[in-house]
Protein backbone atom coordinates (compact mmCIF):
# COMPACT_ATOMS: atom_id res chain seq x y z
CA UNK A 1 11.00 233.81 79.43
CA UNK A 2 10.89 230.15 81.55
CA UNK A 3 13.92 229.63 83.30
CA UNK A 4 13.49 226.05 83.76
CA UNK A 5 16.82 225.34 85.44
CA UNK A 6 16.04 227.53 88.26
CA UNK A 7 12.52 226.70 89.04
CA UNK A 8 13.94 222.95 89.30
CA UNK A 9 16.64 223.98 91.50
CA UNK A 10 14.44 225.68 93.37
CA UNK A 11 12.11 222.92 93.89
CA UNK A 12 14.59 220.32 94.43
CA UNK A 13 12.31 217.87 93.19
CA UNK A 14 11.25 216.88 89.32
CA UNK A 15 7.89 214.32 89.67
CA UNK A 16 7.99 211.89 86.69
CA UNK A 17 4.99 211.00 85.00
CA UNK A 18 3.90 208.30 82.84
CA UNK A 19 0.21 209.37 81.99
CA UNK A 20 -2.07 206.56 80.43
CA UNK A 21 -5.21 208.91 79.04
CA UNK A 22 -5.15 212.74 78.34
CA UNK A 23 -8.02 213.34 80.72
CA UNK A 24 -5.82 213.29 83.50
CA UNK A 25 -3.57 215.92 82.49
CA UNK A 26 -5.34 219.15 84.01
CA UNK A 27 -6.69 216.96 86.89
CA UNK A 28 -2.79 216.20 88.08
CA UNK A 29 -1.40 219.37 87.43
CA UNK A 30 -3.57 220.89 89.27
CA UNK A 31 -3.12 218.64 92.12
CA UNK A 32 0.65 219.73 91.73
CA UNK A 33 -0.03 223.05 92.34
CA UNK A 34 -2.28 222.39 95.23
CA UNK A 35 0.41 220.07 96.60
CA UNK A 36 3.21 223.24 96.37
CA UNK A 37 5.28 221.87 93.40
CA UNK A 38 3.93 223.60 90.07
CA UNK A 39 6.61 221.59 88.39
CA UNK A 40 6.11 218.23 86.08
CA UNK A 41 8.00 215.78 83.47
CA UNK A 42 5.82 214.09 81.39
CA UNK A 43 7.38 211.12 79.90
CA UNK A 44 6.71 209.68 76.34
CA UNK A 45 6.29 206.35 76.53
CA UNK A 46 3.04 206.62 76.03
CA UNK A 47 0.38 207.56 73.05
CA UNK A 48 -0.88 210.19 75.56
CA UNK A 49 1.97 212.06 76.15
CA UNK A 50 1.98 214.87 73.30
CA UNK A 51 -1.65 216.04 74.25
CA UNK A 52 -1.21 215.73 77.59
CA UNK A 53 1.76 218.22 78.21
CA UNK A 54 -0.55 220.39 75.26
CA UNK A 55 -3.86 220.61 77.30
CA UNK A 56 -1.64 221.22 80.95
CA UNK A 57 0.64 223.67 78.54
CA UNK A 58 -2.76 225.48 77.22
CA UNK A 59 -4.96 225.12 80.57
CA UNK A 60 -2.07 225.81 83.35
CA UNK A 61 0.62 227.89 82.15
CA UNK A 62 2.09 228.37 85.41
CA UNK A 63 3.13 224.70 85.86
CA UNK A 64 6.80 223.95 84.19
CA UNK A 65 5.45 221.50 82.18
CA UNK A 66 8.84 219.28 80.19
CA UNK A 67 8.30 216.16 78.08
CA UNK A 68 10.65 213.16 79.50
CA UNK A 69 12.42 210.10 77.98
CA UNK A 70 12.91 211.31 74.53
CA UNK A 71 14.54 209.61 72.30
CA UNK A 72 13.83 211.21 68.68
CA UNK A 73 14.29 214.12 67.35
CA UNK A 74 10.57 213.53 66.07
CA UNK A 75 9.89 213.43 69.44
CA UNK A 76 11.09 216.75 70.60
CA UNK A 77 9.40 218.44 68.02
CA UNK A 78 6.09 217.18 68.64
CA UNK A 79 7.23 217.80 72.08
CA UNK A 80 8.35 221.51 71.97
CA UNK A 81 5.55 222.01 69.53
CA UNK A 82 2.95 220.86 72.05
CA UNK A 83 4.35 223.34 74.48
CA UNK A 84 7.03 221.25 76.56
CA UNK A 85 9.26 223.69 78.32
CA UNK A 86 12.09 221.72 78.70
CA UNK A 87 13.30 217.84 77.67
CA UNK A 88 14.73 215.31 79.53
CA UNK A 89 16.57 212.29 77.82
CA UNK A 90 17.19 208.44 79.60
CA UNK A 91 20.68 208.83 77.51
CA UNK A 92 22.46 210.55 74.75
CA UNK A 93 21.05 211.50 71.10
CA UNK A 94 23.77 213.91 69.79
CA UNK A 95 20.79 214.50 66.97
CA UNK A 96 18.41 215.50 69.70
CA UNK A 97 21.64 217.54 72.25
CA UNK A 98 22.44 219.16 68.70
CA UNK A 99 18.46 219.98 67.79
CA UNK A 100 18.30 221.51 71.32
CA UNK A 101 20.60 223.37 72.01
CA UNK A 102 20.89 224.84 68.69
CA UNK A 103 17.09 226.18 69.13
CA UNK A 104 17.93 227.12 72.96
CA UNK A 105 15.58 224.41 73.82
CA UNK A 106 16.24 223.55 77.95
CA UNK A 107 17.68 219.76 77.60
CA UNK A 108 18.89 217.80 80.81
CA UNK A 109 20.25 214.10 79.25
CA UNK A 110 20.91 211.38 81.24
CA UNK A 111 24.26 210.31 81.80
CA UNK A 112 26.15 208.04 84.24
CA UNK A 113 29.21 207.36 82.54
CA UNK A 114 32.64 210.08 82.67
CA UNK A 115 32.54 209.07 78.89
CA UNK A 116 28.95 209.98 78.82
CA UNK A 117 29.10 213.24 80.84
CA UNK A 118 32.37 214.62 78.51
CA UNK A 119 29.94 213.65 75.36
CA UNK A 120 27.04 216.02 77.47
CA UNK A 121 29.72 218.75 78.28
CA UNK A 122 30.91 218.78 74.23
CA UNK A 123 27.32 220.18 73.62
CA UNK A 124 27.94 222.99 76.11
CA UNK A 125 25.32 221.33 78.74
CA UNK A 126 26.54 221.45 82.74
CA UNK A 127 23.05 219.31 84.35
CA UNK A 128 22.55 215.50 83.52
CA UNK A 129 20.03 213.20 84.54
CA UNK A 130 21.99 210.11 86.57
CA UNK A 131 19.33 207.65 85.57
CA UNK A 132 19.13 205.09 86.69
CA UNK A 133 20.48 206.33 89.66
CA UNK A 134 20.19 203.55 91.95
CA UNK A 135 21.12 200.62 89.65
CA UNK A 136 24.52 202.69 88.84
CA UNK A 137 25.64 203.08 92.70
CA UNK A 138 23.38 206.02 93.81
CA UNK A 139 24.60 208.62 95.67
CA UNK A 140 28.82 207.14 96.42
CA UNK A 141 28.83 207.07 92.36
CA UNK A 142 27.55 210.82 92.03
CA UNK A 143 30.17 211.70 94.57
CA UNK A 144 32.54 209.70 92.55
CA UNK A 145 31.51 211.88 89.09
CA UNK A 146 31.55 215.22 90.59
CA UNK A 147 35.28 215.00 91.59
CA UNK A 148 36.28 214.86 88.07
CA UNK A 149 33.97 217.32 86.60
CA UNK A 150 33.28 219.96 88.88
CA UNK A 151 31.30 222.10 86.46
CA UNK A 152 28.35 219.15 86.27
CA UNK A 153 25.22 219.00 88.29
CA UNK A 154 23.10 216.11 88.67
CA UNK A 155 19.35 215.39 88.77
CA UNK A 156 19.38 211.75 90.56
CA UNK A 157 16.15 209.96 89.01
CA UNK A 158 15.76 205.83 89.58
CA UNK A 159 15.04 204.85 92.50
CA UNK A 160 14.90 208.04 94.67
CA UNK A 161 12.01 208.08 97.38
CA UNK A 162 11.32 209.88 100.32
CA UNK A 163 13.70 207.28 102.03
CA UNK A 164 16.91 208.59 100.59
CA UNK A 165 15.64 211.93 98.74
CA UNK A 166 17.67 214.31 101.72
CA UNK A 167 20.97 212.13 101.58
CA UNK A 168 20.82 212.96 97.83
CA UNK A 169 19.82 216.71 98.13
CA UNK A 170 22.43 217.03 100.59
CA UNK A 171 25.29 216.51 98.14
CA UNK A 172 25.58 220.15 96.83
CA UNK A 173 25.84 218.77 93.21
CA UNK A 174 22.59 217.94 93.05
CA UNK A 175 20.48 220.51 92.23
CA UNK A 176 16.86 218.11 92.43
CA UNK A 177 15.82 214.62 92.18
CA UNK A 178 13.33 213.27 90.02
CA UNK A 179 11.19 210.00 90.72
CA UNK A 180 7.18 208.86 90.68
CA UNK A 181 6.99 207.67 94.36
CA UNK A 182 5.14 211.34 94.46
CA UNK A 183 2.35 210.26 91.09
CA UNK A 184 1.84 206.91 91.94
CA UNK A 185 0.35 205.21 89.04
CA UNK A 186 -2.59 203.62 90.71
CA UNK A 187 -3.04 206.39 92.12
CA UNK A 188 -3.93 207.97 88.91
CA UNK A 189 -5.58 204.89 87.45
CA UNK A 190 -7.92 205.75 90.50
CA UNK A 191 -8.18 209.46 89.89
CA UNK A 192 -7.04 210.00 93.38
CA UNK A 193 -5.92 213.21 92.75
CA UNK A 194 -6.01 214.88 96.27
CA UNK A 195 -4.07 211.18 97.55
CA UNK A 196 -1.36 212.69 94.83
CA UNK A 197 -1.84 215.89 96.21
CA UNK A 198 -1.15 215.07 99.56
CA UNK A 199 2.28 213.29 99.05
CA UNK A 200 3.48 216.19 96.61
CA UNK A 201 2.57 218.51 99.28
CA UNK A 202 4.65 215.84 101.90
CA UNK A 203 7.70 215.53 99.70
CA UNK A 204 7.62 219.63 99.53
CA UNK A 205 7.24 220.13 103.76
CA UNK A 206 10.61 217.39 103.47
CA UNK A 207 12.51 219.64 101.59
CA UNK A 208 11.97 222.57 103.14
CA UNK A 209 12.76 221.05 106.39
CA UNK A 210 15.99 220.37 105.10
CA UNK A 211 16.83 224.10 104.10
């Protein structure tokens, strides 16, 4: 079985991706594996979400494929049904922590509240998403959370770029970051597909020089 945590741990980095036509879908994740990062969240905010993560689920099972900023519980079945591995949330649905966690579904909610992390931790869950990360104080506010609940991890995801994405990774908390700076969405509009390539494979070679 998928053990989504640890393949995101060990690539340190979640890409986030907001895919417009369906068409795409094998196209990019191959381009992730090419780049050295077999690893995507595909977000649902848009009508070509579901089929999406089901042809990259179908066509390249190697590829952690997880269905981001869910909302519904509608949503995760249609998500878990289309083969998402694991589900990301931009906040808390006790209907969707409770749907998730009861069917041993991989869930990582986002969070940036103490209130908001002991309402994760209820459900038996140790990894949020701190989203928006950078419009709630970044990296000095993680810092701040941890020291209070030292049995949460944090995927940073809002405003993480190659810029700060080692000051973030640093912090042994945080077990990856997520952010699009590596699927740039005109870069997909364009079908530039070894472009996205190229920075995946860049945002790998900075983590690893980090190890």
């Amino acid at each position: 079985m998928i053990n989504a945590k640890e393949i995101i741990e060990k690539a340190k980095l979640l890409p986030v991706i907001k895919l417009d036509r369906v068409d795409d879908a094998i196209p990019l994740a191959e381009a992730l594996i090419e780049g050295g990062l077999p690893v995507m969240e595909i977000t649902f905010r848009t009508d070509a979400a579901e089929e999406s993560i089901r042809a990259v689920s179908k066509a390249c099972p190697d590829v952690l494929t997880g269905a981001g900023t869910i909302t519904t519980l509608d949503q995760v079945k249609r998500a878990y049904d289309a083969g998402a591995k694991y589900i990301v949330t931009p906040g808390i649905s006790n209907v969707v922590l409770e749907y998730c966690c009861t069917n041993n579904i991989p869930v990582y909610p986002g969070a940036c509240t103490p209130t908001e992390i002991i309402q994760v931790m209820e459900f038996g869950l140790d990894i949020i998403k701190f989203f928006p990360a950078a419009q709630y104080g970044g990296l000095s506010t993680v810092k701040a959370l941890a020291a209070p609940f030292p049995s949460i991890k944090f995927v940073p995801t809002g405003g993480v770029s190659e810029s700060n994405l080692l000051e973030y990774l640093a912090f042994p908390k945080v077990i990856a970051c997520g952010g699009s700076w590596m699927v740039k969405d005109d870069m997909l509009r364009a079908g530039d597909f070894k472009g996205i390539s190229a920075l995946v494979a860049k945002a790998v070679e900075l983590v690893k020089s980090a190890e």
